[in-house]
C-alpha atoms as a PDB file:
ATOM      1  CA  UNK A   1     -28.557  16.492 -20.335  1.00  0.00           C
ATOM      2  CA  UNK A   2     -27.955  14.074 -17.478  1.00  0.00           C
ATOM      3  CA  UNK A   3     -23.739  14.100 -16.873  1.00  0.00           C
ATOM      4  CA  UNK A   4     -21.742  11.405 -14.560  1.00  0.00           C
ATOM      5  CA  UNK A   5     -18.716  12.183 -12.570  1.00  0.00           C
ATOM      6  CA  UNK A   6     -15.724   9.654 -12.030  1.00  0.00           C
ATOM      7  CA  UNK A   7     -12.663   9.586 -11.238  1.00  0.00           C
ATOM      8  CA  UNK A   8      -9.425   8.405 -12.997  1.00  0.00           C
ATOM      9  CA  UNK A   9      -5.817   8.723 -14.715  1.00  0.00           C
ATOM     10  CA  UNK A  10      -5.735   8.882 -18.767  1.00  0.00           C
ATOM     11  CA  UNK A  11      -4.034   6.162 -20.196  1.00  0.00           C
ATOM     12  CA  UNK A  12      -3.453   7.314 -23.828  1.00  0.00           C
ATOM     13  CA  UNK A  13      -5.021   9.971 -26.023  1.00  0.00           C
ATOM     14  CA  UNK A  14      -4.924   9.532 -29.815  1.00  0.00           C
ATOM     15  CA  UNK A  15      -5.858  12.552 -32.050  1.00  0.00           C
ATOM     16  CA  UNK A  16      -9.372  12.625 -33.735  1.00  0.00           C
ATOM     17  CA  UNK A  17     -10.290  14.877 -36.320  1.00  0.00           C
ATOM     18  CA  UNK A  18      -9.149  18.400 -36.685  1.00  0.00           C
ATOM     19  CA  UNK A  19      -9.070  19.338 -32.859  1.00  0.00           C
ATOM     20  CA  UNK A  20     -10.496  16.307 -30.730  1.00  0.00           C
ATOM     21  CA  UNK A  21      -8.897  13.615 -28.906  1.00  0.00           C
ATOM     22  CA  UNK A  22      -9.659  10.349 -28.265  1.00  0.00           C
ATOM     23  CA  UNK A  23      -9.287   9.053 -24.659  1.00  0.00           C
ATOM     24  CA  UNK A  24      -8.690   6.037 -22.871  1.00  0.00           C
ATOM     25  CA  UNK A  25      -9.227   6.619 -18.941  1.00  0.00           C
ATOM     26  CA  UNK A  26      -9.270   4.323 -15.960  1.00  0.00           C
ATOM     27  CA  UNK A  27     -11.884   5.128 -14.181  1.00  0.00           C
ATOM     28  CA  UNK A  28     -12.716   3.798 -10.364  1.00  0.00           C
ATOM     29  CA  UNK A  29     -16.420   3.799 -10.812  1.00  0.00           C
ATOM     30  CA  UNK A  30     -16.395   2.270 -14.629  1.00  0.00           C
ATOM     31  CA  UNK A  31     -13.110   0.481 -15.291  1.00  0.00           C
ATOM     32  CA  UNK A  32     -11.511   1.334 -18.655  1.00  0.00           C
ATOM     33  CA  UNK A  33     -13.490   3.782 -20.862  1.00  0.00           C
ATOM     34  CA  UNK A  34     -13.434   5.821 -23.570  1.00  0.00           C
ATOM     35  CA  UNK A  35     -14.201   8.900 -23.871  1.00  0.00           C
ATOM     36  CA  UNK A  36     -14.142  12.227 -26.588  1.00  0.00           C
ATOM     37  CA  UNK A  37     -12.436  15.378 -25.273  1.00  0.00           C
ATOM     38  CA  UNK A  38     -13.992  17.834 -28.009  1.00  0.00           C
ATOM     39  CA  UNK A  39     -11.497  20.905 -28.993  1.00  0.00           C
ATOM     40  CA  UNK A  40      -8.965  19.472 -26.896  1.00  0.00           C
ATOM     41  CA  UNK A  41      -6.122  20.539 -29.345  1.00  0.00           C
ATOM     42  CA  UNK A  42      -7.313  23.792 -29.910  1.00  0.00           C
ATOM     43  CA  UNK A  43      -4.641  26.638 -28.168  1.00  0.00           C
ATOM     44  CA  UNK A  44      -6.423  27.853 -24.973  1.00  0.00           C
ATOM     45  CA  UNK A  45      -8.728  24.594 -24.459  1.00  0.00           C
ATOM     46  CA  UNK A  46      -9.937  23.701 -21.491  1.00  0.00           C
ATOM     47  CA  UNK A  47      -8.805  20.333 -22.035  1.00  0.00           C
ATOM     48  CA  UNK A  48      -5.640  20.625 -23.460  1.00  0.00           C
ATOM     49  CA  UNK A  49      -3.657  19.963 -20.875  1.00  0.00           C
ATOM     50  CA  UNK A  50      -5.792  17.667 -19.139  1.00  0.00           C
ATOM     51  CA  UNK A  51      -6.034  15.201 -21.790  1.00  0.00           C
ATOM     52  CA  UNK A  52      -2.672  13.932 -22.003  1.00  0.00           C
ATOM     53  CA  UNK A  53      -1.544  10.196 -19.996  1.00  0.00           C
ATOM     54  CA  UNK A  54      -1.045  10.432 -16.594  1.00  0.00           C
ATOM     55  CA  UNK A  55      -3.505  13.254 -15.897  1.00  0.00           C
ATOM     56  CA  UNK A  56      -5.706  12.666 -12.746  1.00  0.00           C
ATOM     57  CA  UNK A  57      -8.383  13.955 -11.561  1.00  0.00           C
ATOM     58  CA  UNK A  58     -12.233  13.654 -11.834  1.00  0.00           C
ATOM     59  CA  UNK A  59     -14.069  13.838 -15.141  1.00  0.00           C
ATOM     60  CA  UNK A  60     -17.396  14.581 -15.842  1.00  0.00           C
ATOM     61  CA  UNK A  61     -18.867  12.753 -18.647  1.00  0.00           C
ATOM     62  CA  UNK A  62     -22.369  12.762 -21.054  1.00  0.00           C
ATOM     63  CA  UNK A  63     -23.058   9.215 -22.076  1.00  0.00           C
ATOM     64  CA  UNK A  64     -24.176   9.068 -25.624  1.00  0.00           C
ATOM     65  CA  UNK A  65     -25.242   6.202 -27.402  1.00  0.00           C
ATOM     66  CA  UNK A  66     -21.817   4.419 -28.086  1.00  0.00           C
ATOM     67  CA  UNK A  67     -19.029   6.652 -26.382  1.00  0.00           C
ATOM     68  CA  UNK A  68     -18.572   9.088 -23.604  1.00  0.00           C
ATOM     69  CA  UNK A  69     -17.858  12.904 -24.318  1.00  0.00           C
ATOM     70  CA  UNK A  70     -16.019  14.985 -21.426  1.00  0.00           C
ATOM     71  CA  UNK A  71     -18.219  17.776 -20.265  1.00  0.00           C
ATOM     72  CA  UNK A  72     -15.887  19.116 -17.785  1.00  0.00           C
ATOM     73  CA  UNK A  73     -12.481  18.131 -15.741  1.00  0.00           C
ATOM     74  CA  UNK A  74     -11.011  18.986 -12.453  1.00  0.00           C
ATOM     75  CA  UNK A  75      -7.176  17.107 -13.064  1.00  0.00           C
ATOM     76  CA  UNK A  76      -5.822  17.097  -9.056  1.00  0.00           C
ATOM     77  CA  UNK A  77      -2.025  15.359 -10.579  1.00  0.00           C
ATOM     78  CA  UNK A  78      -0.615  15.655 -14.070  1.00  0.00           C
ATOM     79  CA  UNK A  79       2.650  14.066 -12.432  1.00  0.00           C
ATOM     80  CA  UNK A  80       4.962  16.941 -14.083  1.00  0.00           C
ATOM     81  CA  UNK A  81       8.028  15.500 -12.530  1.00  0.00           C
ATOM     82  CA  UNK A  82       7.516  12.247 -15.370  1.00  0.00           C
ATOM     83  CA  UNK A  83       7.282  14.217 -18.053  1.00  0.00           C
ATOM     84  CA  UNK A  84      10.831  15.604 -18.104  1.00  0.00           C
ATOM     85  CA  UNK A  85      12.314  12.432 -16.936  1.00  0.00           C
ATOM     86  CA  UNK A  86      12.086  10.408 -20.398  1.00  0.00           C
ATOM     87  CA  UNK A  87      13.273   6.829 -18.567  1.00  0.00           C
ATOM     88  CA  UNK A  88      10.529   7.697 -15.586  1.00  0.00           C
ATOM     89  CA  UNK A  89       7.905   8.575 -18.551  1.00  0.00           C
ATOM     90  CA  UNK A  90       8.525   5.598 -20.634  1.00  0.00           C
ATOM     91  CA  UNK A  91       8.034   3.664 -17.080  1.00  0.00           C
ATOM     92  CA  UNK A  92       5.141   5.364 -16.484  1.00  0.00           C
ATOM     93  CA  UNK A  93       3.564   5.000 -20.563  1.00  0.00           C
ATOM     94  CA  UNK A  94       4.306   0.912 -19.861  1.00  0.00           C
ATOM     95  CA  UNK A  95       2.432   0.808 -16.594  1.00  0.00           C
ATOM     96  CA  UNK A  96      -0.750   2.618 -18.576  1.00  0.00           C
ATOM     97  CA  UNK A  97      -0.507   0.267 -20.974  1.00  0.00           C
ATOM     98  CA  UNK A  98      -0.076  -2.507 -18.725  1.00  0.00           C
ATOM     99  CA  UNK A  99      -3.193  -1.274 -16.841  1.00  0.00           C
ATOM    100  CA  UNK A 100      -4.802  -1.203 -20.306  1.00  0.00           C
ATOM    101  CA  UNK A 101      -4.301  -4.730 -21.211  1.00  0.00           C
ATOM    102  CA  UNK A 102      -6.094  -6.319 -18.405  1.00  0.00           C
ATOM    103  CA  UNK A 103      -8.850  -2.979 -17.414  1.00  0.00           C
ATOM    104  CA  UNK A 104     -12.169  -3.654 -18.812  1.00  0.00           C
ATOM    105  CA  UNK A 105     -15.418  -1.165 -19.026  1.00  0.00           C
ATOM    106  CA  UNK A 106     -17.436  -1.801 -16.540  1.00  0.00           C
ATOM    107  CA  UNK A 107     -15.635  -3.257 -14.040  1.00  0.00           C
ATOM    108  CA  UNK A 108     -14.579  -2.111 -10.513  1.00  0.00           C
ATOM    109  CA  UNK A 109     -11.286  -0.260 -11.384  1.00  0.00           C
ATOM    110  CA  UNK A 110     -10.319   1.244  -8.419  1.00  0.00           C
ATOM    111  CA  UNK A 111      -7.520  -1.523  -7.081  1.00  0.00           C
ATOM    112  CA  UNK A 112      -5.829  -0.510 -10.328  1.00  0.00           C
ATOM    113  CA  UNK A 113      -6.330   2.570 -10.120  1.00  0.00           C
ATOM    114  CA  UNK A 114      -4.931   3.080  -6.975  1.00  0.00           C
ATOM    115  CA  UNK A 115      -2.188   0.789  -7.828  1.00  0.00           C
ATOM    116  CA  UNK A 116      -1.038   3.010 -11.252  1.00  0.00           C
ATOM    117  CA  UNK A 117      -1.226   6.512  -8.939  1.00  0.00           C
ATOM    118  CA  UNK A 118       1.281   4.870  -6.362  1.00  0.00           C
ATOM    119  CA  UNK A 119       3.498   3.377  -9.091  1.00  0.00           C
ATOM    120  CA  UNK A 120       3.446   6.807 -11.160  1.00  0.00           C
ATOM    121  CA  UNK A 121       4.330   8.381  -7.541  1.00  0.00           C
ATOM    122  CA  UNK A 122       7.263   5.775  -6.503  1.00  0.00           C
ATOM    123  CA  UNK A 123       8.823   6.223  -9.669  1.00  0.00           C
ATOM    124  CA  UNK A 124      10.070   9.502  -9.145  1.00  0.00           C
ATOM    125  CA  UNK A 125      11.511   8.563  -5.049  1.00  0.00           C
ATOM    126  CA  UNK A 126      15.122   8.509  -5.327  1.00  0.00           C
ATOM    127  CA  UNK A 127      15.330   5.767  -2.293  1.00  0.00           C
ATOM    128  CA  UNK A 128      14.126   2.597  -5.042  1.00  0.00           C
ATOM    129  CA  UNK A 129      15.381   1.887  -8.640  1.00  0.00           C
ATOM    130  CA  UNK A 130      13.086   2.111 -11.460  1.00  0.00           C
ATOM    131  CA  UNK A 131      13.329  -1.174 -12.209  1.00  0.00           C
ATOM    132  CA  UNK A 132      11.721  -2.746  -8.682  1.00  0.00           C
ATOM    133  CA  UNK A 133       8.916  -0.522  -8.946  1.00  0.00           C
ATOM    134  CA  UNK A 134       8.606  -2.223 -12.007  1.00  0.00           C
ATOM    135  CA  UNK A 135       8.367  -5.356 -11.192  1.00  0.00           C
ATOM    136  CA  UNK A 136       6.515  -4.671  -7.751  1.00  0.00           C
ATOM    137  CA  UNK A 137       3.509  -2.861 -10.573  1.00  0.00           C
ATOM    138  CA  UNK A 138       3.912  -6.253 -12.600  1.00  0.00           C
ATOM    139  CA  UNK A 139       2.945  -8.633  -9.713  1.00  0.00           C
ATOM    140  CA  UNK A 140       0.248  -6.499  -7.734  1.00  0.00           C
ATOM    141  CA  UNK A 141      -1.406  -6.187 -11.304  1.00  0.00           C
ATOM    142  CA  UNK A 142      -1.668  -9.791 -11.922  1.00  0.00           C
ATOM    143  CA  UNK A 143      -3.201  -9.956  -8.383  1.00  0.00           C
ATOM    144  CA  UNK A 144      -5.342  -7.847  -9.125  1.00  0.00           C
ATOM    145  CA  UNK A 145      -6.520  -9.957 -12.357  1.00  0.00           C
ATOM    146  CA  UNK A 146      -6.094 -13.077 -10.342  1.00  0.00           C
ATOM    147  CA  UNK A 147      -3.423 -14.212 -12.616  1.00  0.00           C
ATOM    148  CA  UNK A 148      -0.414 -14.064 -10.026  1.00  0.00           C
ATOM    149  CA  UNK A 149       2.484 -16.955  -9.842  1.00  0.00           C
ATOM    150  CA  UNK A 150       1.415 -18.892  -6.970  1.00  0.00           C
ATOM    151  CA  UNK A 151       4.764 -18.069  -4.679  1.00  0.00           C
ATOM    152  CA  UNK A 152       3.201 -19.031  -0.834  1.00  0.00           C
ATOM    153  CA  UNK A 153       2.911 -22.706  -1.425  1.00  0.00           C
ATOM    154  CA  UNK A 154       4.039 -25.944  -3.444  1.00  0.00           C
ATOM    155  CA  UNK A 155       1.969 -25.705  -6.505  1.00  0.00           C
ATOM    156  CA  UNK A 156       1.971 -29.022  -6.533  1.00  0.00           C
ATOM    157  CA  UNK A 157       1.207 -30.863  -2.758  1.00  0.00           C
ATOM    158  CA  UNK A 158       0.037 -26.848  -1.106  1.00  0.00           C
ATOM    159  CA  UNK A 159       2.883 -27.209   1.517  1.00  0.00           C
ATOM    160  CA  UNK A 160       4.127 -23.663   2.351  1.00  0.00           C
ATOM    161  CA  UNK A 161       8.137 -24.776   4.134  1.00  0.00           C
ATOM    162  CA  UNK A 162      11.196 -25.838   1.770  1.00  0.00           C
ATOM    163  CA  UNK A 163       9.970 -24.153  -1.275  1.00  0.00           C
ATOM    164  CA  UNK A 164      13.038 -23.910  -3.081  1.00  0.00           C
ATOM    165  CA  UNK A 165      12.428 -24.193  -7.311  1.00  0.00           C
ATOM    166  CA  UNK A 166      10.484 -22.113  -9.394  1.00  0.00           C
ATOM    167  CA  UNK A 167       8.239 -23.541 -12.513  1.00  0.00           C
ATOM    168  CA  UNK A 168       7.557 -21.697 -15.605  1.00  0.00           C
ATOM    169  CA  UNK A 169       4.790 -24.231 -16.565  1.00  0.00           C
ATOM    170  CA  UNK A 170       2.694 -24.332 -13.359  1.00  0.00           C
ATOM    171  CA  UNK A 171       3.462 -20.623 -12.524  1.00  0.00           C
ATOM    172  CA  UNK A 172       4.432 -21.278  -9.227  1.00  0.00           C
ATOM    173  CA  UNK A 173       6.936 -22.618  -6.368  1.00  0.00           C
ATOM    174  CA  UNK A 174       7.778 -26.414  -5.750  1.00  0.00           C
ATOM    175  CA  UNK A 175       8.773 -27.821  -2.221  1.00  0.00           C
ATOM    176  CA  UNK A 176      11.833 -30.128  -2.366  1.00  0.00           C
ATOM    177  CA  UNK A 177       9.873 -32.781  -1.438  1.00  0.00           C
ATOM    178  CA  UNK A 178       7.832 -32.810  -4.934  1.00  0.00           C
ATOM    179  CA  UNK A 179       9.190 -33.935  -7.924  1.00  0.00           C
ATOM    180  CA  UNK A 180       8.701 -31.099 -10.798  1.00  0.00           C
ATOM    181  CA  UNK A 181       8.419 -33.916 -13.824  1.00  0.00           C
ATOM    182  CA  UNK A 182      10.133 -31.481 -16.019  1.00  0.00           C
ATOM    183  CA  UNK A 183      13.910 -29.556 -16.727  1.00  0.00           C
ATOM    184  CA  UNK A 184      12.225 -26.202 -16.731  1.00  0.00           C
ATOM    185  CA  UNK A 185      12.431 -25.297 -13.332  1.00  0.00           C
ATOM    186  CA  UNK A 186      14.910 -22.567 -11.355  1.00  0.00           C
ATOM    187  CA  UNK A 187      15.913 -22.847  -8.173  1.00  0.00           C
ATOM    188  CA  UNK A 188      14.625 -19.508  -5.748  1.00  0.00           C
ATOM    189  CA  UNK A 189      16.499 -18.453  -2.907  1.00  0.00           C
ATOM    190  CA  UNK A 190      14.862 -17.510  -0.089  1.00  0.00           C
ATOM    191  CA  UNK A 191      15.195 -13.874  -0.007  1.00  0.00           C
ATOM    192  CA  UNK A 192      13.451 -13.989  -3.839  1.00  0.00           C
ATOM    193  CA  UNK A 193      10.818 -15.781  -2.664  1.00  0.00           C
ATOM    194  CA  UNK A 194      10.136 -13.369   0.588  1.00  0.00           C
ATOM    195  CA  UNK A 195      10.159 -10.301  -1.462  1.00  0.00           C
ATOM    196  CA  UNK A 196       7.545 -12.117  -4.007  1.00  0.00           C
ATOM    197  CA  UNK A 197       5.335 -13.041  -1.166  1.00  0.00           C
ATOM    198  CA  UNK A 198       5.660  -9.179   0.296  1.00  0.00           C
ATOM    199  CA  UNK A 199       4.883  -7.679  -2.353  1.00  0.00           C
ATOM    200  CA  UNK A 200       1.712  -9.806  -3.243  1.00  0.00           C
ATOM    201  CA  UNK A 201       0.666  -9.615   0.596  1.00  0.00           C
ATOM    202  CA  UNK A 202       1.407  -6.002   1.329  1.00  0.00           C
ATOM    203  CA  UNK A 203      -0.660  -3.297   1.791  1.00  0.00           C
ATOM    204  CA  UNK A 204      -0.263  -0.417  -1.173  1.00  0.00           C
ATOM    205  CA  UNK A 205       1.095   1.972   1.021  1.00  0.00           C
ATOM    206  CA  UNK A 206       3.750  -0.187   2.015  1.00  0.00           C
ATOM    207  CA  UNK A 207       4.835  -1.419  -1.451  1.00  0.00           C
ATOM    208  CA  UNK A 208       7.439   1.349  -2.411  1.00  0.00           C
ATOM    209  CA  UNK A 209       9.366   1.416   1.188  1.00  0.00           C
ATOM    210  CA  UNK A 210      11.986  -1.036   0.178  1.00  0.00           C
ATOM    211  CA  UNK A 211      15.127  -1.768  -1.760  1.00  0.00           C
ATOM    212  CA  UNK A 212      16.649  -5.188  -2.697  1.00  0.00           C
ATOM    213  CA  UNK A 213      20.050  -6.275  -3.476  1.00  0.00           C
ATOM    214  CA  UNK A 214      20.819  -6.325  -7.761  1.00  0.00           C
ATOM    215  CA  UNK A 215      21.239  -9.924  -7.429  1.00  0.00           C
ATOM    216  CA  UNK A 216      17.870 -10.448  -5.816  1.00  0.00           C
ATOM    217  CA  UNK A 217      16.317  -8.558  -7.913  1.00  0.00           C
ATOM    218  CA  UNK A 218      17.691 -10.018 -11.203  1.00  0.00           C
ATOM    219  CA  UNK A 219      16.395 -13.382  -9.797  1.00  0.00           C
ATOM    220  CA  UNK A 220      12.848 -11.523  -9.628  1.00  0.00           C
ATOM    221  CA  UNK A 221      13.029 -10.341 -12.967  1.00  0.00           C
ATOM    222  CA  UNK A 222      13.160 -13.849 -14.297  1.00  0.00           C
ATOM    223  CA  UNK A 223      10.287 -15.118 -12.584  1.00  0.00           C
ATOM    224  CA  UNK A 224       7.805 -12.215 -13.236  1.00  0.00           C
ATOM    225  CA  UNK A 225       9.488 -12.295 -17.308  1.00  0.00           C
ATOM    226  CA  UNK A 226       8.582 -15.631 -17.425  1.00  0.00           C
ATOM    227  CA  UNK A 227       5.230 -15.350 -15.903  1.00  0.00           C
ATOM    228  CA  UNK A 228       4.556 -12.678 -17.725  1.00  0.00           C
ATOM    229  CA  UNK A 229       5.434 -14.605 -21.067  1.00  0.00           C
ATOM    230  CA  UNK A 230       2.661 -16.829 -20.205  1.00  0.00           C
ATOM    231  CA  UNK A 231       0.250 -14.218 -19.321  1.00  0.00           C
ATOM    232  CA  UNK A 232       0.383 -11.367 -21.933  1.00  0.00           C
ATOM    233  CA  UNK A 233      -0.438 -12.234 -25.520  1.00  0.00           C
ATOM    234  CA  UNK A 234       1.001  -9.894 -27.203  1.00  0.00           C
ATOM    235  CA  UNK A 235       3.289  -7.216 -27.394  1.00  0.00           C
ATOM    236  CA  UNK A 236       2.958  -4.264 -25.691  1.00  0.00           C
ATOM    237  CA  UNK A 237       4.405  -1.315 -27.801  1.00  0.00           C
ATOM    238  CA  UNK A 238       5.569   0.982 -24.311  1.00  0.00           C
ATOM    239  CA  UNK A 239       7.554  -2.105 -23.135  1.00  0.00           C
ATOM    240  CA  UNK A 240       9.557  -2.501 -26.238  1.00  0.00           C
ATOM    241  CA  UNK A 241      10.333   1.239 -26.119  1.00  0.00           C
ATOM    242  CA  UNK A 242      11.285   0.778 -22.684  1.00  0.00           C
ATOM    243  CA  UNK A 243      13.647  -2.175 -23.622  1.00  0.00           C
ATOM    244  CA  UNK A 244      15.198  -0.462 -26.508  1.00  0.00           C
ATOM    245  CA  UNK A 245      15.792   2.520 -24.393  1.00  0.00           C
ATOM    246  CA  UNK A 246      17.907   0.563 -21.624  1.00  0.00           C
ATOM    247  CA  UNK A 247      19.594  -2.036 -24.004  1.00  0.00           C
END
C-alpha cells in the first residue's frame, strides 16, 4: 500500500456511517481534499480528536480510486483556546469556510494555509479585536485568489496620489482627477486606504501587529462587505451564524 504525507488544518468533518467521518482538509501539498477518517467516532480512536476543524498537523493518506482514507495523523495544534471561546470559534468556523470557498484540490495551498494558522492564532491575542482580524483574513484571501479590490491605484487612469473615492462596481479606488460615471462611489480617507494597502502588501508575520481606530475600521468593513458582495456567490452558513451571534 503506497501512503502520502501532507500537511494541513481540517476545515469541517461531517459524520459518515455508524463511526466514520468525512473530512475536508487544506492541505499545502494538495489544496482542498477530502478525505475518510475510518472509526473516528468510536470512544478511544485514534482519530477522534484529531478529526475535528481546526486540527493541524500532518496526515498520512492512502489514495483510493475516488477519495483519500487517513492512515495515520500526527495533529502539532488543535487550537484549544477557540474551542471554549464560542465568538473566537465561530470566527475561526467562518475563516474555514471562507478558505473552503475559494481552495481547490490540487492546487498549491500553502499561502492559505499559512494564512488560516495565523488568523486562527491572532484571534485569540488580546492586543487586536476580532473583528480586524477579520477583515485583515478577508483581504489577504482574495489576494491570494487574485480577486482583491484594487486599493494602490486609480482603477481607472493607474495614478497612485489623490485617491480619495471608493467604487463598488470597478472594485477599486478613483483619483480625484477621474470622473467615476456613476453615484455609487464612497469617499476613503486616507488612513482607510493605508491600512488596505498594508495589509495587502505585508508580510504574514506582520499582519496581526496592529490596531485601528473603530471609525477606521467601520470604513474598512464597508469596502471589503461590498467587495465581498461581488465576489462570493452565495451564502456562507458560518458567516450568518457569526452575524446572528453579534446582532
Amino acid at each position: 500500500m503506497i501512503t502520502t504525507a501532507v500537511t494541513g488544518m481540517v476545515l469541517s468533518a461531517m459524520p459518515v456511517g455508524e463511526y466514520d467521518k468525512r473530512l475536508v482538509i487544506l492541505t499545502k501539498e494538495k489544496g482542498k481534499i477530502t478525505a475518510f477518517a475510518k472509526g473516528a467516532r468510536k470512544p478511544g480512536s485514534a482519530f477522534l480528536a484529531c478529526s475535528n476543524p481546526f486540527s493541524f498537523g500532518t496526515f498520512e493518506l492512502y489514495e483510493g480510486r475516488s477519495a483519500y482514507t487517513i492512515m495515520s495523523v500526527n495533529i502539532t495544534n488543535y487550537f484549544e483556546e477557540l474551542r471554549p471561546d464560542v465568538e473566537g470559534a465561530c470566527y475561526g468556523m467562518y475563516f474555514c469556510e471562507l478558505s473552503d470557498y475559494y481552495v481547490h484540490e490540487y492546487e498549491d495551498g500553502t499561502e492559505s494555509l499559512k494564512l488560516l494558522y495565523q488568523s486562527l492564532k491572532a484571534l485569540s491575542l488580546s492586543g487586536i479585536g476580532k473583528l480586524l482580524v477579520r477583515r485583515i483574513f478577508e483581504l489577504r484571501m482574495f489576494q491570494i485568489n487574485g480577486v482583491a479590490p484594487q486599493v494602490f491605484a486609480c482603477v481607472k487612469c493607474g495614478r497612485n496620489e489623490n485617491l480619495t473615492r471608493y467604487s463598488s462596481s470597478l472594485s477599486g479606488v478613483l483619483c480625484g482627477s477621474c470622473p467615476s460615471g456613476e453615484s455609487s462611489t464612497l469617499r476613503i480617507s486616507e488612513t482607510a486606504l493605508y491600512t488596505m494597502q498594508y495589509i495587502l502588501s505585508a508580510q504574514l508575520t506582520k499582519l496581526y501587529t496592529f490596531t485601528v481606530s473603530e471609525e477606521v475600521l467601520s470604513e474598512i468593513e464597508i469596502f471589503v462587505d461590498i467587495h465581498a458582495k461581488g465576489q462570493i456567490d452565495r451564502e456562507l452558513k458560518s458567516l450568518k451564524i457569526l452575524k446572528m451571534m453579534l446582532s
